[in-house]
N, C-alpha and C. Protein backbone atom coordinates (compact mmCIF):
# COMPACT_ATOMS: atom_id res chain seq x y z
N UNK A 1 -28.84 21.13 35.35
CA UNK A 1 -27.67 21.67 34.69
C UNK A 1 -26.59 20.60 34.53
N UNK A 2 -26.30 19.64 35.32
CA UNK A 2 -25.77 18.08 35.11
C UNK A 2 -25.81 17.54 34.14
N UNK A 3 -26.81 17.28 34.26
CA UNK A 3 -27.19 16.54 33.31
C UNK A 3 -27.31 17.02 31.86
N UNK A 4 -27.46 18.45 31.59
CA UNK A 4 -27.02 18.93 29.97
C UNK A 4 -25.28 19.24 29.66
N UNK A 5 -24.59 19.24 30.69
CA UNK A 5 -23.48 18.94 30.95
C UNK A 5 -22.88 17.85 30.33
N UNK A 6 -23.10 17.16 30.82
CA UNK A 6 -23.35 15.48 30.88
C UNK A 6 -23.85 15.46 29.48
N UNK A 7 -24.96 15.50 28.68
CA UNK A 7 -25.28 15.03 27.16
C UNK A 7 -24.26 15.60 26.46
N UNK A 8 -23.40 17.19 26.55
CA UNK A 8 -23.72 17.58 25.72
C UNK A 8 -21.79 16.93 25.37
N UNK A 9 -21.44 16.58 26.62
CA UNK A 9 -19.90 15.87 26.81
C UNK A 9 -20.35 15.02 26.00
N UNK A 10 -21.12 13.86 26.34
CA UNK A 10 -21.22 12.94 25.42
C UNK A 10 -21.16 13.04 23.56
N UNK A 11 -22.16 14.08 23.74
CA UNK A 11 -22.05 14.43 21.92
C UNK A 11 -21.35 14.46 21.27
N UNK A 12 -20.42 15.77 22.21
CA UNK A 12 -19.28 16.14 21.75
C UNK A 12 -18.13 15.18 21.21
N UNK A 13 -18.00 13.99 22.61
CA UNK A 13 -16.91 12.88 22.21
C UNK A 13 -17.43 12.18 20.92
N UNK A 14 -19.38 11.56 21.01
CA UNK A 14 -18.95 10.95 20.34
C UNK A 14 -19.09 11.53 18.37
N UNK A 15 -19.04 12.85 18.62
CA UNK A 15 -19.02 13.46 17.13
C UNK A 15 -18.02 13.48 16.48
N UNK A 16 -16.86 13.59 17.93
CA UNK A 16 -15.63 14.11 17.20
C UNK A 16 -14.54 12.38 16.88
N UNK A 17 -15.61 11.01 17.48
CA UNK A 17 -14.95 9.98 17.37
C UNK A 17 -15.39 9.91 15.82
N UNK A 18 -16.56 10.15 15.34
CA UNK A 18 -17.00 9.91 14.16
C UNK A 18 -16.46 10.47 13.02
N UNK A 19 -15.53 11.77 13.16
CA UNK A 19 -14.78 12.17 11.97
C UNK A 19 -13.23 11.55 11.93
N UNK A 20 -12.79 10.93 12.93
CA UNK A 20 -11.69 10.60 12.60
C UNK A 20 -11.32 9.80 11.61
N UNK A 21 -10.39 9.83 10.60
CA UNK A 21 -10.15 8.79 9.61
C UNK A 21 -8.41 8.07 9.68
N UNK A 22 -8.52 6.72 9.69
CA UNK A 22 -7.67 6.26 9.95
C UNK A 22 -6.61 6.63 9.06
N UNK A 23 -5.30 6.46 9.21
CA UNK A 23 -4.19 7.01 8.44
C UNK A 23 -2.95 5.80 8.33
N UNK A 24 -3.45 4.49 8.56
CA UNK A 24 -2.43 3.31 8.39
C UNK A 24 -3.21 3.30 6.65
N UNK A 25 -2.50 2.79 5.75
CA UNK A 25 -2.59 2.30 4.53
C UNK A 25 -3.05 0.61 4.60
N UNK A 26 -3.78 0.29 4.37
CA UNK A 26 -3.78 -1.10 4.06
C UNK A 26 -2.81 -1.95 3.48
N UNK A 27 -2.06 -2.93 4.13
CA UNK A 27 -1.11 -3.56 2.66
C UNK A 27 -1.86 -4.48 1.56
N UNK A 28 -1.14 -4.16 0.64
CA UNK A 28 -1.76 -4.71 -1.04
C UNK A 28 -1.28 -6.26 -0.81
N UNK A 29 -2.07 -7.41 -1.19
CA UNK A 29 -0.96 -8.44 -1.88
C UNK A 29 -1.62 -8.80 -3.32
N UNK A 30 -0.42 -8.87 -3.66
CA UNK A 30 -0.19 -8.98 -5.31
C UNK A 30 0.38 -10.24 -6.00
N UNK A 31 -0.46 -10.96 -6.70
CA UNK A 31 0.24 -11.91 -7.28
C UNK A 31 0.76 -11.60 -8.77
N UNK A 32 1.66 -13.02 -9.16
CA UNK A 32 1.46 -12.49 -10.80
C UNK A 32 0.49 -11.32 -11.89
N UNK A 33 1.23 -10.63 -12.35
CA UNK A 33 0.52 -9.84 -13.15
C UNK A 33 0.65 -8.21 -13.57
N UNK A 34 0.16 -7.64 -14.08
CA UNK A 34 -0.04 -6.03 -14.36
C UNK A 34 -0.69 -5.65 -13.77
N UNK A 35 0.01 -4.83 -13.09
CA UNK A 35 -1.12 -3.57 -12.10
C UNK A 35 -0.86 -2.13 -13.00
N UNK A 36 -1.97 -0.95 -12.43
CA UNK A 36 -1.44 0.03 -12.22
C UNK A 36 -1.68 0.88 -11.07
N UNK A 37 -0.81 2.04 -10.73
CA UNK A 37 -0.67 2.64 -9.45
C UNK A 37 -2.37 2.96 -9.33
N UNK A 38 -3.21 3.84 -9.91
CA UNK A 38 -4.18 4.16 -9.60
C UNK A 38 -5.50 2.94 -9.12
N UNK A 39 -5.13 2.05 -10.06
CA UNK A 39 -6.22 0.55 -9.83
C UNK A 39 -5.88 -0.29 -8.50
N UNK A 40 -4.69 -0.37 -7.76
CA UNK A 40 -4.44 -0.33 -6.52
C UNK A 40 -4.78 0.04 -5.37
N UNK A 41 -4.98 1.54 -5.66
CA UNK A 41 -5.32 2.35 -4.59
C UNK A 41 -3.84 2.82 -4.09
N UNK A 42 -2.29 3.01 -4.27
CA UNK A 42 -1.87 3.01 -3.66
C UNK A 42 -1.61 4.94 -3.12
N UNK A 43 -1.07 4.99 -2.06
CA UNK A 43 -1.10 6.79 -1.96
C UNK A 43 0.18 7.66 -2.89
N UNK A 44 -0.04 8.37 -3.65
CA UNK A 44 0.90 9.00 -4.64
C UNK A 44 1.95 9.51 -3.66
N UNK A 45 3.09 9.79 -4.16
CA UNK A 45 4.07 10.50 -3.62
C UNK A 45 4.60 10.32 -1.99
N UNK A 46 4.54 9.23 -1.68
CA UNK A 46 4.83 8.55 0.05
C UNK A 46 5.61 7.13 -0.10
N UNK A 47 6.32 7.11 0.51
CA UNK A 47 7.09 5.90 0.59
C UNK A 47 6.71 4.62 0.54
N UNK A 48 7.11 3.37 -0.07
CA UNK A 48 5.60 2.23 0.06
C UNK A 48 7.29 1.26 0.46
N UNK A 49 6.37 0.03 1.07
CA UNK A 49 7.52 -1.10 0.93
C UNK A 49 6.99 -2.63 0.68
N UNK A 50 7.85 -3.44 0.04
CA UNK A 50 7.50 -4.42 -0.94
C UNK A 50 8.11 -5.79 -0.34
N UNK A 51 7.26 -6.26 0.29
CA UNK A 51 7.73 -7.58 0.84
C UNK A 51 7.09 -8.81 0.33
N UNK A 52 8.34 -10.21 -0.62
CA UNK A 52 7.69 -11.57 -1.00
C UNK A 52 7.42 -12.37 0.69
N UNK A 53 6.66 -12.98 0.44
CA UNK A 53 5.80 -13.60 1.65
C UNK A 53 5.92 -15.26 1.37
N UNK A 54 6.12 -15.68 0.42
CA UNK A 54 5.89 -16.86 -0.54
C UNK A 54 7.36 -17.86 0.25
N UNK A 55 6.55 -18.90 0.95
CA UNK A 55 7.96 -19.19 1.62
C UNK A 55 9.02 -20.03 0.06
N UNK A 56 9.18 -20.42 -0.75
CA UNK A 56 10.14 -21.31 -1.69
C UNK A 56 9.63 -20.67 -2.70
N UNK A 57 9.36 -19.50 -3.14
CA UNK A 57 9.07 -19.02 -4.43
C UNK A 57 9.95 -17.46 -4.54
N UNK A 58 10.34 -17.34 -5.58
CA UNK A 58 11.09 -16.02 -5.64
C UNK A 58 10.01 -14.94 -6.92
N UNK A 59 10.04 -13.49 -6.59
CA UNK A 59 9.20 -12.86 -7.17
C UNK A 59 9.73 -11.51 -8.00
N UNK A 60 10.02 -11.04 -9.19
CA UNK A 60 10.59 -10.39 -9.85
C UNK A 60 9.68 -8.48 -9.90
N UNK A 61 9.99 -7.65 -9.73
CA UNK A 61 8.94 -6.67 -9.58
C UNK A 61 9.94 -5.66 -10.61
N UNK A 62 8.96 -4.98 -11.34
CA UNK A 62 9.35 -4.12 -12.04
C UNK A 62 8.41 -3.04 -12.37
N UNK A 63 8.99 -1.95 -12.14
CA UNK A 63 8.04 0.07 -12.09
C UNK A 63 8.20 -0.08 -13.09
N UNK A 64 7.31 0.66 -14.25
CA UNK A 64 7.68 1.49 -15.42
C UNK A 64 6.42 2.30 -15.59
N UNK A 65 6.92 3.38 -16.69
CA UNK A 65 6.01 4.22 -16.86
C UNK A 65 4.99 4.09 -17.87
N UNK A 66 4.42 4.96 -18.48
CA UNK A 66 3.36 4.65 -19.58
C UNK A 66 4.21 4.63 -21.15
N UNK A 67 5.59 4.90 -20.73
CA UNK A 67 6.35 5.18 -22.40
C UNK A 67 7.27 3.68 -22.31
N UNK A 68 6.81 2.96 -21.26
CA UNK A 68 7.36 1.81 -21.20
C UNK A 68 9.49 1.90 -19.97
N UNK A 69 9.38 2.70 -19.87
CA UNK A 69 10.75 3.58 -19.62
C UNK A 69 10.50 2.60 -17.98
N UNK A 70 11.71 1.42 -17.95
CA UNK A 70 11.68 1.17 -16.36
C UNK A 70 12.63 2.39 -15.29
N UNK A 71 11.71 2.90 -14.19
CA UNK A 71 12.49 3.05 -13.11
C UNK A 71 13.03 2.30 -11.65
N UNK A 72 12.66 0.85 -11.68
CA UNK A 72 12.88 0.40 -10.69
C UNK A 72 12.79 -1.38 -11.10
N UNK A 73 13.17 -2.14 -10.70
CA UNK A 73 13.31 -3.59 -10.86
C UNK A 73 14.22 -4.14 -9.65
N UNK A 74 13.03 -5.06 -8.76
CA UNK A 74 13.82 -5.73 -7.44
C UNK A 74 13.33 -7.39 -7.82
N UNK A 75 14.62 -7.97 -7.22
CA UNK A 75 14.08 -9.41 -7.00
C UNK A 75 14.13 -9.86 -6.02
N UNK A 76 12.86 -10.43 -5.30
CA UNK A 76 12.95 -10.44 -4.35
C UNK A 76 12.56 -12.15 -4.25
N UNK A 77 13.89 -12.50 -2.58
CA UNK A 77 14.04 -13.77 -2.55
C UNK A 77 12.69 -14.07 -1.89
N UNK A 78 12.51 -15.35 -1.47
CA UNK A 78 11.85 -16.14 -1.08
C UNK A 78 11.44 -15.77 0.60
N UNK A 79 10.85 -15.40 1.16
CA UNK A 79 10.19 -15.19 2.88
C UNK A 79 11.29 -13.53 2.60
N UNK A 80 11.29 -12.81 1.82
CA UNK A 80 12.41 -11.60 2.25
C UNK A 80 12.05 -10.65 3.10
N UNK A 81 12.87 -9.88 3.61
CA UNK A 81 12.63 -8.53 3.99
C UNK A 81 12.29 -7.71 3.11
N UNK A 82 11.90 -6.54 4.03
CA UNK A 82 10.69 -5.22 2.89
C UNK A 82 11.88 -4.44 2.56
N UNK A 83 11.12 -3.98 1.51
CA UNK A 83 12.26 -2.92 0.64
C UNK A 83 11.70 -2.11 -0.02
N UNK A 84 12.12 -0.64 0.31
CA UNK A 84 11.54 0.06 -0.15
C UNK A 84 11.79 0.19 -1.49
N UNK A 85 10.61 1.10 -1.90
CA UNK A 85 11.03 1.78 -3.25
C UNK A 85 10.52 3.26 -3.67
N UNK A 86 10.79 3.52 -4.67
CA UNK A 86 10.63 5.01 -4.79
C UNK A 86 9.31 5.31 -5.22
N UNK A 87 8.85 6.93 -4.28
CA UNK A 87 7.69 7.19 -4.60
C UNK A 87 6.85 7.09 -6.23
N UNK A 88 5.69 6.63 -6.36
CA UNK A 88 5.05 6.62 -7.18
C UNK A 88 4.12 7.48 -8.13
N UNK A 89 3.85 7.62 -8.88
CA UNK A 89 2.99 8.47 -9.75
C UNK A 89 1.80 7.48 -9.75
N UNK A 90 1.06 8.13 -10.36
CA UNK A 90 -0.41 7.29 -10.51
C UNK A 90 -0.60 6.76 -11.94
N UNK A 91 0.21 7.24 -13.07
CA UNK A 91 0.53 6.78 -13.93
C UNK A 91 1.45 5.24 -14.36
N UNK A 92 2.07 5.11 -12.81
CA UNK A 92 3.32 4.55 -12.91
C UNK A 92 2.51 2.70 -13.37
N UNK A 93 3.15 1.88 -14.17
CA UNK A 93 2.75 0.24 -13.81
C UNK A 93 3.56 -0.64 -13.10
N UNK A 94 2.97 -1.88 -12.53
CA UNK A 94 3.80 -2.41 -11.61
C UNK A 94 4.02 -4.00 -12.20
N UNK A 95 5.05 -4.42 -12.58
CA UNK A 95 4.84 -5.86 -13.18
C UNK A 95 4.94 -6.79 -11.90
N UNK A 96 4.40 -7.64 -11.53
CA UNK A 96 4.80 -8.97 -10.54
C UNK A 96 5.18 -10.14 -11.48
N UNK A 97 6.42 -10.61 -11.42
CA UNK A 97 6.60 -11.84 -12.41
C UNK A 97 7.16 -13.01 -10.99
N UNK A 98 6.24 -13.88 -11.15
CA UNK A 98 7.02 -14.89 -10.52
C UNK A 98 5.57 -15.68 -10.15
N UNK A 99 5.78 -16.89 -9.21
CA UNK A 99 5.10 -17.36 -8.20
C UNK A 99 4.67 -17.00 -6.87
N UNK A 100 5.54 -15.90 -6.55
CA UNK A 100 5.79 -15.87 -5.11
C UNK A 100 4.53 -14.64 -5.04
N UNK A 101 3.62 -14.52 -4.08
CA UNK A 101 3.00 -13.73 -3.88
C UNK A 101 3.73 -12.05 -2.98
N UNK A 102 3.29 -10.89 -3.00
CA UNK A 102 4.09 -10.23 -2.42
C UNK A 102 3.20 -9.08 -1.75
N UNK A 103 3.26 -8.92 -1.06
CA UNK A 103 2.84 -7.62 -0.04
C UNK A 103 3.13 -6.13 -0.14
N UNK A 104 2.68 -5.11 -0.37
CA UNK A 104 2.57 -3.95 -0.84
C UNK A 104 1.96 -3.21 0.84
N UNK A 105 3.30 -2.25 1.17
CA UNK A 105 2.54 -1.74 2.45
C UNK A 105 2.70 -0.15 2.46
């Protein structure tokens, strides 16, 4: 009786280790270019934050939608702090203009 005790604990843990799914987001980095929200992967409607990493390069970021309509434009200096920005649609595009590479978290 131990010992089916014993297996069935084991199972149990390790079944229930096997459905867990992690819930950190990966951060994006993004160089120059056109993105869009869905080709990213990023999560719709949750807060994201946008940090240049690029130590002597500065990096220009700009949201807009599919009618071209900007909602957001940051410039961000050189090694900066993260900054948020406003939740996303999956529609939404993301311009990166600059050199500076930048981090998406």
């Amino acid at each position: 009786m131990k010992i089916f005790i014993a297996a069935l604990s084991i199972f149990l843990f390790l079944s229930f280790n096997m459905l867990t799914v992690p819930s950190f987001a990966q951060p994006k980095s993004l160089k120059q270019g056109i993105y869009k929200i869905k080709d990213i992967d990023l999560s719709i409607n949750t807060p994201h934050y946008i940090q240049n990493n690029s130590p002597n390069e500065y990096a220009y970021i700009i949201i807009s939608d599919t009618n071209q309509l900007n909602y957001q434009a940051i410039q961000l200096e050189p090694s900066s702090d993260r900054y948020a920005f406003q939740p996303l649609d999956p529609e939404f595009i993301l311009v990166v203009v600059g050199k500076g590479e930048v981090t998406i978290s």
